[in-house]
PDB file of N, CA and C in Angstrom:
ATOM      1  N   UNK A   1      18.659 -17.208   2.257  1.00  0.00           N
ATOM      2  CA  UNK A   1      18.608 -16.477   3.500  1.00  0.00           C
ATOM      3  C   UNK A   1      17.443 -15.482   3.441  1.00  0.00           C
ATOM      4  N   UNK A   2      16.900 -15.786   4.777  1.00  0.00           N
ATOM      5  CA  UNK A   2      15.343 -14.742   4.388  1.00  0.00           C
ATOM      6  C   UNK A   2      15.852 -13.386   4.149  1.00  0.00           C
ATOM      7  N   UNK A   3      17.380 -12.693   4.829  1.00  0.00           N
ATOM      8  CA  UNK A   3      17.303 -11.195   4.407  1.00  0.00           C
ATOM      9  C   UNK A   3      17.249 -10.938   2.771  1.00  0.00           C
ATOM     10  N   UNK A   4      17.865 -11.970   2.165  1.00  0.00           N
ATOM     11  CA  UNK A   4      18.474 -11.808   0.863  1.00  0.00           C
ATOM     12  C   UNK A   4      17.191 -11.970   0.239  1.00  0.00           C
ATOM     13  N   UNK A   5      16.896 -13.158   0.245  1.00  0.00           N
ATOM     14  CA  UNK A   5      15.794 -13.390  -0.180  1.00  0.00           C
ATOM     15  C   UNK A   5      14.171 -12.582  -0.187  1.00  0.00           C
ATOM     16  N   UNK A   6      13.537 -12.068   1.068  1.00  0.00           N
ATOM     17  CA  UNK A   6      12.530 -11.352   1.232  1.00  0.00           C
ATOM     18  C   UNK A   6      12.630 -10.325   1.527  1.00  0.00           C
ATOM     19  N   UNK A   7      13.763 -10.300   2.654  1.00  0.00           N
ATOM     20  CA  UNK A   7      13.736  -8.600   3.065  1.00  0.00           C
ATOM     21  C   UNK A   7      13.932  -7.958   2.157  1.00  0.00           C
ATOM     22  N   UNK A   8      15.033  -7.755   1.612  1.00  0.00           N
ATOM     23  CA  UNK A   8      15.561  -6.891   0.161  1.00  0.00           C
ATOM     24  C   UNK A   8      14.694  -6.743  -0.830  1.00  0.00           C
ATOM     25  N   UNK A   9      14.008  -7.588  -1.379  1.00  0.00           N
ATOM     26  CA  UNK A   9      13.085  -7.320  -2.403  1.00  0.00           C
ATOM     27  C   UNK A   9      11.946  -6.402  -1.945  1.00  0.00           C
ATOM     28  N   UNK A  10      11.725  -6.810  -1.165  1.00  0.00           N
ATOM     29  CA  UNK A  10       9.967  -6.223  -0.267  1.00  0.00           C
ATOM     30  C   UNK A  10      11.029  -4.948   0.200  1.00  0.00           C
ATOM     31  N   UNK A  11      11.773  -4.498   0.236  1.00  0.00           N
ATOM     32  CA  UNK A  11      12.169  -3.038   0.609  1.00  0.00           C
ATOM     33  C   UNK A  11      12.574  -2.192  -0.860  1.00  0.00           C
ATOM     34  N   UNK A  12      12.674  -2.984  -1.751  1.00  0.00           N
ATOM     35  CA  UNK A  12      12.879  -2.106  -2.988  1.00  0.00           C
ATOM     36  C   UNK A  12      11.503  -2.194  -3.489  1.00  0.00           C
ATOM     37  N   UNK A  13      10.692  -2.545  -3.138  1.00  0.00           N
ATOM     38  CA  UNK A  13       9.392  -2.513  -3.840  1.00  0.00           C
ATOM     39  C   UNK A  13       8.726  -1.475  -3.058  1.00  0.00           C
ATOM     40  N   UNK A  14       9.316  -0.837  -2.071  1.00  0.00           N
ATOM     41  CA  UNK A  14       8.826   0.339  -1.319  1.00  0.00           C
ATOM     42  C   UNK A  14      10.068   1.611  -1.621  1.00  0.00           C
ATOM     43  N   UNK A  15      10.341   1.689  -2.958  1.00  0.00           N
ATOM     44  CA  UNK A  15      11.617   2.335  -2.660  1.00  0.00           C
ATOM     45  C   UNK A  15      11.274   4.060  -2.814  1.00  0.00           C
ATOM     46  N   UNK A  16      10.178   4.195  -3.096  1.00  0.00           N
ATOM     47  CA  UNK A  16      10.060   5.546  -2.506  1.00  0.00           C
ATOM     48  C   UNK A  16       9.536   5.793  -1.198  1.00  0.00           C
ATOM     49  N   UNK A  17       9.736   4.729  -0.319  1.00  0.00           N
ATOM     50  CA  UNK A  17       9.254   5.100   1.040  1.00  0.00           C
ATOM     51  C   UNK A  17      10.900   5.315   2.260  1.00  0.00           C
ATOM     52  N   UNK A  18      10.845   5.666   3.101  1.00  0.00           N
ATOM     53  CA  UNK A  18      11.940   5.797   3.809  1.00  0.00           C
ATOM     54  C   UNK A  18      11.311   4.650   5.248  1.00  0.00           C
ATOM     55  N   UNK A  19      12.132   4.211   5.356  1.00  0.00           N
ATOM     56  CA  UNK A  19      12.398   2.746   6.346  1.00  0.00           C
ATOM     57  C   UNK A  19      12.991   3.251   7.479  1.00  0.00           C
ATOM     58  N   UNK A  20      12.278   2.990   8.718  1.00  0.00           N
ATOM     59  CA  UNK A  20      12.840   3.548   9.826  1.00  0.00           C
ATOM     60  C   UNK A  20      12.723   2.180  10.705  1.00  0.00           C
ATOM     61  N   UNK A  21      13.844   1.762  10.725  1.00  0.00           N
ATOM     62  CA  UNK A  21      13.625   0.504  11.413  1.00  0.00           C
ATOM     63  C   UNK A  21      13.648   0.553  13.334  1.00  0.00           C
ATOM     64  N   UNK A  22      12.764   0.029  13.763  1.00  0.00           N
ATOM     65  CA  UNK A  22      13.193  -0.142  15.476  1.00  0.00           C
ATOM     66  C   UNK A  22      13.790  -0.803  16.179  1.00  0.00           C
ATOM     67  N   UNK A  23      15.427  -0.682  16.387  1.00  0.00           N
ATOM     68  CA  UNK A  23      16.223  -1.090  17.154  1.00  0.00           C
ATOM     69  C   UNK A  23      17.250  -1.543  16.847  1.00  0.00           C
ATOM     70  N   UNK A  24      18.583  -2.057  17.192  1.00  0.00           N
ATOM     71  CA  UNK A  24      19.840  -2.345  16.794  1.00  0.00           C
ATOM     72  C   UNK A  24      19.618  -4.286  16.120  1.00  0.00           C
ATOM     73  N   UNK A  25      18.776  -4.768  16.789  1.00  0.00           N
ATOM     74  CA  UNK A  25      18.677  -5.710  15.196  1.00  0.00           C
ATOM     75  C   UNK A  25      18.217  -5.441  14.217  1.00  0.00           C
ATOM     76  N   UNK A  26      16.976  -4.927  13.747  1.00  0.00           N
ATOM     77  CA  UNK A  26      16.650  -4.618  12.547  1.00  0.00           C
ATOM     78  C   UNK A  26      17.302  -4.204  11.436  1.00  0.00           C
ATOM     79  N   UNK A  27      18.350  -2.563  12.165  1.00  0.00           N
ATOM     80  CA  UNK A  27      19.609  -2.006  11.670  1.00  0.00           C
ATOM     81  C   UNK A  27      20.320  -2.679  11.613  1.00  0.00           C
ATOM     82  N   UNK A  28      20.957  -3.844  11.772  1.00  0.00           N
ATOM     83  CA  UNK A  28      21.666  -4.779  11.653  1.00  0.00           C
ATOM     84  C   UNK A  28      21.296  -5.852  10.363  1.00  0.00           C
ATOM     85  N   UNK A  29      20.245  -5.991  10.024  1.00  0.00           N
ATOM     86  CA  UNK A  29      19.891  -6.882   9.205  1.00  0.00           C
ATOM     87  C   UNK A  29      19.579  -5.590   7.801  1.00  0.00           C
ATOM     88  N   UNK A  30      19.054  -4.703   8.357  1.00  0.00           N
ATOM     89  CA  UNK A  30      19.204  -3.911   6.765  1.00  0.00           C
ATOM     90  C   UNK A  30      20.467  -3.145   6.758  1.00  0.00           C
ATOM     91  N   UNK A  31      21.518  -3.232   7.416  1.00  0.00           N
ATOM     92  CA  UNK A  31      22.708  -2.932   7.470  1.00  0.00           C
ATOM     93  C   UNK A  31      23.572  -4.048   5.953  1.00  0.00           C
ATOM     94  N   UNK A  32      23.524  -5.083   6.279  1.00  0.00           N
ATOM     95  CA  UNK A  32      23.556  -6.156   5.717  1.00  0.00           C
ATOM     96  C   UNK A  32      23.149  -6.562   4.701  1.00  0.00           C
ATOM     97  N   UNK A  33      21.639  -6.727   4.053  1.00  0.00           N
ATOM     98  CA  UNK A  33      21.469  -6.048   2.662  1.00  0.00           C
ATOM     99  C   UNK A  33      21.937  -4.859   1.969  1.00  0.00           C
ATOM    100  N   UNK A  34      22.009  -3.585   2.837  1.00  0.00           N
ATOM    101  CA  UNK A  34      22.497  -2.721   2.298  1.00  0.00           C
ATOM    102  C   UNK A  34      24.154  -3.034   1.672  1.00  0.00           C
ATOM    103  N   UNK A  35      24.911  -3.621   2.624  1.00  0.00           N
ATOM    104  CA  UNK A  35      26.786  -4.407   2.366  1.00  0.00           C
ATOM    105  C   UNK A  35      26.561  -4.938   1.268  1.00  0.00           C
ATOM    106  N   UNK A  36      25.592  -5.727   1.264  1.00  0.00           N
ATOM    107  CA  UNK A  36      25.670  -6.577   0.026  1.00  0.00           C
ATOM    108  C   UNK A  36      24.899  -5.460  -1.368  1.00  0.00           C
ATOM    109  N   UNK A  37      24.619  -4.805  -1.260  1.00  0.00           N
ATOM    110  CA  UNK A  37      24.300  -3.611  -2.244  1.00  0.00           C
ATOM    111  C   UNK A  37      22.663  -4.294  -2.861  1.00  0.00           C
ATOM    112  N   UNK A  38      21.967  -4.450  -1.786  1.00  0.00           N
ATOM    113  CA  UNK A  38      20.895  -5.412  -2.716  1.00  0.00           C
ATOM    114  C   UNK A  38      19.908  -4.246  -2.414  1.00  0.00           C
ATOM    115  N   UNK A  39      20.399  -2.834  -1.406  1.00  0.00           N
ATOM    116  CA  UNK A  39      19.172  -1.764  -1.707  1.00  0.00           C
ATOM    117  C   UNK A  39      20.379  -1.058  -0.877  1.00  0.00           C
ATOM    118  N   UNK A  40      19.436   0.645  -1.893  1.00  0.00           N
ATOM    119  CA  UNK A  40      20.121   1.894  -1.761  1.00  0.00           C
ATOM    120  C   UNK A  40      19.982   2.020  -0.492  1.00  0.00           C
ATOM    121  N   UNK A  41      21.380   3.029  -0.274  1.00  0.00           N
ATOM    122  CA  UNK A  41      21.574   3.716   1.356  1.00  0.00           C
ATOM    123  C   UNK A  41      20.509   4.815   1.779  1.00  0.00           C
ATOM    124  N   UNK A  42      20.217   5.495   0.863  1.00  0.00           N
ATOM    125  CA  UNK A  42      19.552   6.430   1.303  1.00  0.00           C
ATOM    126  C   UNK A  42      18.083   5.895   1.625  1.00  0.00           C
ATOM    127  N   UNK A  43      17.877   4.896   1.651  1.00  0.00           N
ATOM    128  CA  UNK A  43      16.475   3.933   1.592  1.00  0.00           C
ATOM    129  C   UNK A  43      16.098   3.848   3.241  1.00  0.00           C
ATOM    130  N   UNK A  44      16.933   3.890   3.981  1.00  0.00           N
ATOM    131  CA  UNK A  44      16.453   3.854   5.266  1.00  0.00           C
ATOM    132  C   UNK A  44      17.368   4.653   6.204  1.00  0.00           C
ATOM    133  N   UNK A  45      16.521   5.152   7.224  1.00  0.00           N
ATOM    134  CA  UNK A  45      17.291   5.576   8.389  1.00  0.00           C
ATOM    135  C   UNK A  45      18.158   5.088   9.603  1.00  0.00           C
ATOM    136  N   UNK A  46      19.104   5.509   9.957  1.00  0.00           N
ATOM    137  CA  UNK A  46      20.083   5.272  10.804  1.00  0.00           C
ATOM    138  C   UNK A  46      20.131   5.812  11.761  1.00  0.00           C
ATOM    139  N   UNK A  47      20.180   5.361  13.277  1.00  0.00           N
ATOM    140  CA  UNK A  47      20.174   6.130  14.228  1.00  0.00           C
ATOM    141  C   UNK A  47      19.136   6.019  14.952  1.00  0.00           C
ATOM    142  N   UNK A  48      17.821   5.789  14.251  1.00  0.00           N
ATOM    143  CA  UNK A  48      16.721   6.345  15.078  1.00  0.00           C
ATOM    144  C   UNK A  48      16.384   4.810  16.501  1.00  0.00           C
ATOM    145  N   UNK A  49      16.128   5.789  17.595  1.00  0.00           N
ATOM    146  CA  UNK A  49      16.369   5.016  18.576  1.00  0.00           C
ATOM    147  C   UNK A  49      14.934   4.372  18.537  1.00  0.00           C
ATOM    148  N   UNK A  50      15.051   3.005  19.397  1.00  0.00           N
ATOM    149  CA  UNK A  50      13.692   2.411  19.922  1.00  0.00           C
ATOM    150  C   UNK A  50      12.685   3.205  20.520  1.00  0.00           C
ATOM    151  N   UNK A  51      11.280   3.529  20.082  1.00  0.00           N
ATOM    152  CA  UNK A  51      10.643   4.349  20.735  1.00  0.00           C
ATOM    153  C   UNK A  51       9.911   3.508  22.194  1.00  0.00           C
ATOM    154  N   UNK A  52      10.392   2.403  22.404  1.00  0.00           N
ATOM    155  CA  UNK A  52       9.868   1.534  23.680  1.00  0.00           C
ATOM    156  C   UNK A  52      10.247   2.484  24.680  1.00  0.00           C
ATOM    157  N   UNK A  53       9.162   2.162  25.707  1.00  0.00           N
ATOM    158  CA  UNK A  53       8.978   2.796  27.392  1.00  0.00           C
ATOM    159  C   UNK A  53      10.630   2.164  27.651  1.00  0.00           C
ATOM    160  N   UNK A  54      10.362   0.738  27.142  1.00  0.00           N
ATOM    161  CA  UNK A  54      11.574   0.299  27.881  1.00  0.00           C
ATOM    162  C   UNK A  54      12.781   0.533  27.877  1.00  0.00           C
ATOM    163  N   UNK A  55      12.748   1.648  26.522  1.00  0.00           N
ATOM    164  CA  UNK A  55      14.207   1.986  26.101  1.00  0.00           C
ATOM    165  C   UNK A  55      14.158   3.364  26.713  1.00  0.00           C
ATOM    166  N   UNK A  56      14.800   3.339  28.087  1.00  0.00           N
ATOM    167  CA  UNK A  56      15.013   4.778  28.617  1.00  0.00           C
ATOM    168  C   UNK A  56      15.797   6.055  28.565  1.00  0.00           C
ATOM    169  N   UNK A  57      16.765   5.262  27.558  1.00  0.00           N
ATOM    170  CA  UNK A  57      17.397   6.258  27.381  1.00  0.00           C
ATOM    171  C   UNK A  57      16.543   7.161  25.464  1.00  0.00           C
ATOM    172  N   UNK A  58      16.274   7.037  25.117  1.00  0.00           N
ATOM    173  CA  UNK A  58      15.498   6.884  23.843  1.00  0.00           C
ATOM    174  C   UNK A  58      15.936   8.370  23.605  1.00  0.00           C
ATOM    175  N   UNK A  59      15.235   9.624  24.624  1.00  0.00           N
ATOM    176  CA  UNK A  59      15.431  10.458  24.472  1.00  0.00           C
ATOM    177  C   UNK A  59      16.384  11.123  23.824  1.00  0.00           C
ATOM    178  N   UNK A  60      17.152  10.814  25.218  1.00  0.00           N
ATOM    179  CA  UNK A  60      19.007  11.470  24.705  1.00  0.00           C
ATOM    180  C   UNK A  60      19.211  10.799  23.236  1.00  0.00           C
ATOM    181  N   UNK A  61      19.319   9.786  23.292  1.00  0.00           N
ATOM    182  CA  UNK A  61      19.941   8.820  22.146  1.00  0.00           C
ATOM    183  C   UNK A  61      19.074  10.202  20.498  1.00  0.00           C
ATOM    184  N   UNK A  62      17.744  10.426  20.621  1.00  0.00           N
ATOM    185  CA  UNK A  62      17.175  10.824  20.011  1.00  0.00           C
ATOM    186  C   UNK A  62      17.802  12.477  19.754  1.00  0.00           C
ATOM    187  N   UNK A  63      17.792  12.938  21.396  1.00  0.00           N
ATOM    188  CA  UNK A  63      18.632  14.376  20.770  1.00  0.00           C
ATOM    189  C   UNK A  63      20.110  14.436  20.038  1.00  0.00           C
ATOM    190  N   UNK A  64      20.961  13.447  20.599  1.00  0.00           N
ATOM    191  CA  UNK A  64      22.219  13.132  20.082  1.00  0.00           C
ATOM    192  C   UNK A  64      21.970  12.670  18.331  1.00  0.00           C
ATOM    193  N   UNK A  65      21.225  11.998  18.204  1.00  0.00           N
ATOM    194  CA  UNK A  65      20.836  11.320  16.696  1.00  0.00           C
ATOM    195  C   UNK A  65      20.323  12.788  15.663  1.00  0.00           C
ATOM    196  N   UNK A  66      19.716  13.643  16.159  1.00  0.00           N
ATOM    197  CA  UNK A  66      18.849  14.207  15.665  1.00  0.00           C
ATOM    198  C   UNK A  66      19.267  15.056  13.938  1.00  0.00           C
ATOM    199  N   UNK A  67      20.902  15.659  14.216  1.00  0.00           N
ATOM    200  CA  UNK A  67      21.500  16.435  13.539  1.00  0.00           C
ATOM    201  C   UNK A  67      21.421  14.956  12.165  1.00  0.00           C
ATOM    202  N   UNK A  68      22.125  13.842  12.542  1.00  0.00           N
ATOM    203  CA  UNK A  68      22.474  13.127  11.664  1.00  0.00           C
ATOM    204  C   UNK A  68      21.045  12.297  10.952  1.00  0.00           C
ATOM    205  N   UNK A  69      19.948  12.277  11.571  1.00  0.00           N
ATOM    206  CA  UNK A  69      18.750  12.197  11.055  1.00  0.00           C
ATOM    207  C   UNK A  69      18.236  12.795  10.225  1.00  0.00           C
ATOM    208  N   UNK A  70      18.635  14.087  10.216  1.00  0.00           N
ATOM    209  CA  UNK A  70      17.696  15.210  10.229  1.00  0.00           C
ATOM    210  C   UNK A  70      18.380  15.414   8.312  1.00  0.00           C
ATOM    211  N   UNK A  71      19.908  14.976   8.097  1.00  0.00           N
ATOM    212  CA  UNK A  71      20.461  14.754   7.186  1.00  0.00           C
ATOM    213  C   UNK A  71      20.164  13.824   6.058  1.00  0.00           C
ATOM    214  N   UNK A  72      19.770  12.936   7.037  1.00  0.00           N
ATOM    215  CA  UNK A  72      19.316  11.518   6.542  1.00  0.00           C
ATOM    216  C   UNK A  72      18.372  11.819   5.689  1.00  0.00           C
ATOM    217  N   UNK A  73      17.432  12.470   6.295  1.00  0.00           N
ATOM    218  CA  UNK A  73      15.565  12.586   5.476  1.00  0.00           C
ATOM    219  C   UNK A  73      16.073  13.193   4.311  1.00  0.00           C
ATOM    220  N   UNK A  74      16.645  14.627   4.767  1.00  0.00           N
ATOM    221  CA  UNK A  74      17.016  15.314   3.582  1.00  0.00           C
ATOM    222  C   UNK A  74      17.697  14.590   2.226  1.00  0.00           C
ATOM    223  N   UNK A  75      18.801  13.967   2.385  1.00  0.00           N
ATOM    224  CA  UNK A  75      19.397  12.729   1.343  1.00  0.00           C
ATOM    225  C   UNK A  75      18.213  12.164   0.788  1.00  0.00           C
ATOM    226  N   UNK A  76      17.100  11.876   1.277  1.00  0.00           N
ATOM    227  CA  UNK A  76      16.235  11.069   0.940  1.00  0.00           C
ATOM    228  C   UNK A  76      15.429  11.257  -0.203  1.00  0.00           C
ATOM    229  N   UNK A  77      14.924  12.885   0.030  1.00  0.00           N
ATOM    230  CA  UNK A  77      14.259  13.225  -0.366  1.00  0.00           C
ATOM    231  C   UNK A  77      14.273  14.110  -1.721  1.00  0.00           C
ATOM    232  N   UNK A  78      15.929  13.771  -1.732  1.00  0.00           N
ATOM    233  CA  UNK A  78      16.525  14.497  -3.058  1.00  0.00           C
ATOM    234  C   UNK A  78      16.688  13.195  -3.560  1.00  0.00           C
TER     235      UNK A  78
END
C-alpha cells in the first residue's frame, strides 16, 4: 500500500520537520500511518484547515483550531 509503503518512510526521513498537511484527506491518510504506529504523533499537525479560496470557511475553522495548534507546535518542538 503506497501509505505504508512510501508515505511513512519519506515522512520519517523528515522527522525533524513538522508536516502540515492540506485538507481532510491527507489527515486521513497520515492519520492512518500514524494508527498503525509507522510515525510519531507529534510529527504532524492536526486541525490546520485548507488554505484554498475555495475553502470559505478556512478562517473560522482556523480561529477555532488555533488554541489546539498552537499546542501542537509546542509538543513538537520539545
Amino acid at each position: 500500500m503506497m501509505l505504508e509503503d512510501i508515505l511513512a518512510p519519506e515522512l520519517n526521513q523528515l522527522s525533524k520537520a513538522l508536516v502540515i498537511p492540506l485538507g481532510k484527506a491527507v489527515c486521513r491518510c497520515i492519520e492512518y500511518v500514524e494508527g498503525k504506529a509507522m510515525i510519531d504523533s507529534t510529527q504532524w499537525l492536526r486541525g490546520f484547515p485548507h488554505p484554498s479560496g475555495a475553502n470559505g470557511h478556512r478562517k473560522g475553522q482556523l480561529a477555532n483550531a488555533r488554541a489546539s495548534l498552537e499546542k501542537q507546535i509546542q509538543d513538537w518542538k520539545s
